[in-house]
Protein backbone atom coordinates (compact mmCIF):
# COMPACT_ATOMS: atom_id res chain seq x y z
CA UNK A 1 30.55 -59.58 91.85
CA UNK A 2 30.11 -59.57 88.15
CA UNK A 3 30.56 -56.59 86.10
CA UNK A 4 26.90 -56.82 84.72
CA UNK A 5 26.07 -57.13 88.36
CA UNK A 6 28.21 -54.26 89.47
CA UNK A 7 26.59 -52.22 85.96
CA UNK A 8 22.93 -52.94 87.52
CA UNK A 9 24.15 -51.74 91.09
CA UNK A 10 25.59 -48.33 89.38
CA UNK A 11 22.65 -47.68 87.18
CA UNK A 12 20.41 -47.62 90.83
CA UNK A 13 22.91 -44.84 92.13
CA UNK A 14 21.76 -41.59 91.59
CA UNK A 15 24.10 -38.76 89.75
CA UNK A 16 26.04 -37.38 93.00
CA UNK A 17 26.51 -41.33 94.10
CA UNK A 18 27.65 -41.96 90.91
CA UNK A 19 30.44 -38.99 90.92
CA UNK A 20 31.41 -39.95 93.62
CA UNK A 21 32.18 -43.52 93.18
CA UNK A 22 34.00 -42.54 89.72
CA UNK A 23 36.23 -40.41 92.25
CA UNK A 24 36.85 -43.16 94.41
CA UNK A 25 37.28 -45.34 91.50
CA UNK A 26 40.17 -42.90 89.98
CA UNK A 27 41.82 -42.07 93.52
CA UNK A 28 42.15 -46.05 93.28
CA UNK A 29 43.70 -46.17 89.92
CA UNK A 30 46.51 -43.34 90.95
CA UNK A 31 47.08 -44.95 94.17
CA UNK A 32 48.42 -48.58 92.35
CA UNK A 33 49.87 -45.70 89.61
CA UNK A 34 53.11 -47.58 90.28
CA UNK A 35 51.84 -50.99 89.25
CA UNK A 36 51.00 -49.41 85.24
CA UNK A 37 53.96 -50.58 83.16
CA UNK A 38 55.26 -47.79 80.68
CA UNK A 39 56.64 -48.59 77.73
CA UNK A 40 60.26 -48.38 76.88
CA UNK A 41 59.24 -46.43 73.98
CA UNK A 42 57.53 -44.04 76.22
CA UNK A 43 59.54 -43.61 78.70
CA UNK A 44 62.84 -42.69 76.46
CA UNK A 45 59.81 -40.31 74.58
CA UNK A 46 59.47 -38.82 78.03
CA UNK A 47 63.41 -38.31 79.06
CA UNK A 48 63.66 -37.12 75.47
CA UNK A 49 61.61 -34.06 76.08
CA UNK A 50 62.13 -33.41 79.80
CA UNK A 51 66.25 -32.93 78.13
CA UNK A 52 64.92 -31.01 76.05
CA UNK A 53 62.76 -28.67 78.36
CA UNK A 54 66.03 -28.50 80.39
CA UNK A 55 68.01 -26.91 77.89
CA UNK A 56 65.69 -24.61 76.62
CA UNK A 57 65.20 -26.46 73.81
CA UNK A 58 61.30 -26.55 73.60
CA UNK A 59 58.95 -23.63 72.94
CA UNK A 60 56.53 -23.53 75.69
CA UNK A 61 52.90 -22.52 75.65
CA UNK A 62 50.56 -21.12 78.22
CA UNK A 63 47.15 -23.27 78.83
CA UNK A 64 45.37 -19.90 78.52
CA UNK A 65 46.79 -19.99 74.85
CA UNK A 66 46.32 -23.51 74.06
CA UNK A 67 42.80 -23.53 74.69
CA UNK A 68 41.76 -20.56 73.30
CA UNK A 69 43.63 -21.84 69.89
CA UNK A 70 41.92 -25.01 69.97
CA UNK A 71 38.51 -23.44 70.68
CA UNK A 72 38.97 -21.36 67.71
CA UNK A 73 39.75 -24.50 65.54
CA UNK A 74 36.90 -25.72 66.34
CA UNK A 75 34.43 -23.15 66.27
């Protein structure tokens, strides 16, 4: 099927057939997670940190923190 085809079949769905296949869709995408190629430059970005975190190097943040910062900045 084409993907103006497979558009036309996903504009008939209605909302809660729609989630759905977007969840199927993204369980699909982490299940071949193996097959996305990462960088070099990401991946020695990634070891960088995770060092890093290990030593007690990095100042953590709590989420509760985070997102009450950002909502603030953009109030």
């Amino acid at each position: 099927m084409r993907p103006d085809q497979i558009k036309d079949e996903v504009s008939r769905l209605g909302l809660s057939e729609k989630l759905l296949l977007v969840e199927d869709i993204w369980d699909s995408i982490a299940a071949s997670n193996s097959e996305i190629p990462m960088p070099m430059w990401q991946k020695q970005e990634l070891d960088r940190r995770y060092k890093e975190y290990k030593e007690g190097k990095l100042e953590l943040h709590d989420w509760e923190d985070v997102h009450e910062g950002l909502r603030e900045k953009h109030k």
